[in-house]
Protein backbone atom coordinates (compact mmCIF):
# COMPACT_ATOMS: atom_id res chain seq x y z
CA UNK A 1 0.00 0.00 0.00
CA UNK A 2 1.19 3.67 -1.31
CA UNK A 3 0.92 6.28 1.07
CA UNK A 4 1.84 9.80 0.46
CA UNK A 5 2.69 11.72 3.37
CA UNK A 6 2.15 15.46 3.14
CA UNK A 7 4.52 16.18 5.52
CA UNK A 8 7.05 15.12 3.06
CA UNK A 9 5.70 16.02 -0.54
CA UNK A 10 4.46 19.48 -1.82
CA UNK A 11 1.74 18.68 -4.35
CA UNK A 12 0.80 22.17 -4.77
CA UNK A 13 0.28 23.23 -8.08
CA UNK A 14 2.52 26.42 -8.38
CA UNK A 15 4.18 27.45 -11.43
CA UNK A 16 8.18 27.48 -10.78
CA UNK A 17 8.64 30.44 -13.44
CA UNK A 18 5.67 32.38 -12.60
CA UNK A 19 7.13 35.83 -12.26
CA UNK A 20 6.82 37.23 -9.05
CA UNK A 21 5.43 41.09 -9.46
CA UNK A 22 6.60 43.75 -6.21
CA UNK A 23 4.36 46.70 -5.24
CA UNK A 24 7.16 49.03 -4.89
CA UNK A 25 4.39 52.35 -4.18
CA UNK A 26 4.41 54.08 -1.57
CA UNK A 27 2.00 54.00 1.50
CA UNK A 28 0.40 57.13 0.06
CA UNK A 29 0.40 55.94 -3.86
CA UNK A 30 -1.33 52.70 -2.58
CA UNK A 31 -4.10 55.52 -0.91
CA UNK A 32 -4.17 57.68 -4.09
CA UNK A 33 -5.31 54.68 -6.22
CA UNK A 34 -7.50 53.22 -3.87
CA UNK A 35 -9.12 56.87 -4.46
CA UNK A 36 -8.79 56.97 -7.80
CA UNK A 37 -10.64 53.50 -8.67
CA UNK A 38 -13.73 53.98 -5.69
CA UNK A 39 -14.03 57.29 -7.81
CA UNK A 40 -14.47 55.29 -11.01
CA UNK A 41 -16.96 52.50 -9.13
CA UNK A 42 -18.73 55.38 -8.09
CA UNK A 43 -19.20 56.90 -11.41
CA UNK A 44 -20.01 53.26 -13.31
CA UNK A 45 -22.40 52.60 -10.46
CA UNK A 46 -24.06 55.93 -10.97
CA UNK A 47 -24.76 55.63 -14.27
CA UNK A 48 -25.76 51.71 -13.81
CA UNK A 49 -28.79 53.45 -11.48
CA UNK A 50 -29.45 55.91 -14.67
CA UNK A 51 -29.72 53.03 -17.11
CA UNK A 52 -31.97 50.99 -14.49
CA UNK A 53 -34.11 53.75 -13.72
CA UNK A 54 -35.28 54.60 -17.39
């Protein structure tokens, strides 16, 4: 009987040359476009209500 023990191998399926991107903003660059896309929600949800409400 084969047993695999997890403790000993990783079956995860991760790519070995996935490319590894690093969020090099800044606290407050991180803030400014966290501002920047609610703003554009807000506008594509506003004019979502517009087209519902006709």
């Amino acid at each position: 009987m084969n047993v695999l023990n997890a403790a000993v191998f990783d079956l995860k399926g991760v790519n070995p040359n996935a490319i590894v991107g690093i969020d090099t903003r800044t606290p407050e660059e991180v803030i400014q476009s966290i501002d920047e896309q609610g703003k554009i929600v807000a506008n594509s949800l506003e004019t979502l209500r517009g087209l519902l409400s006709r």
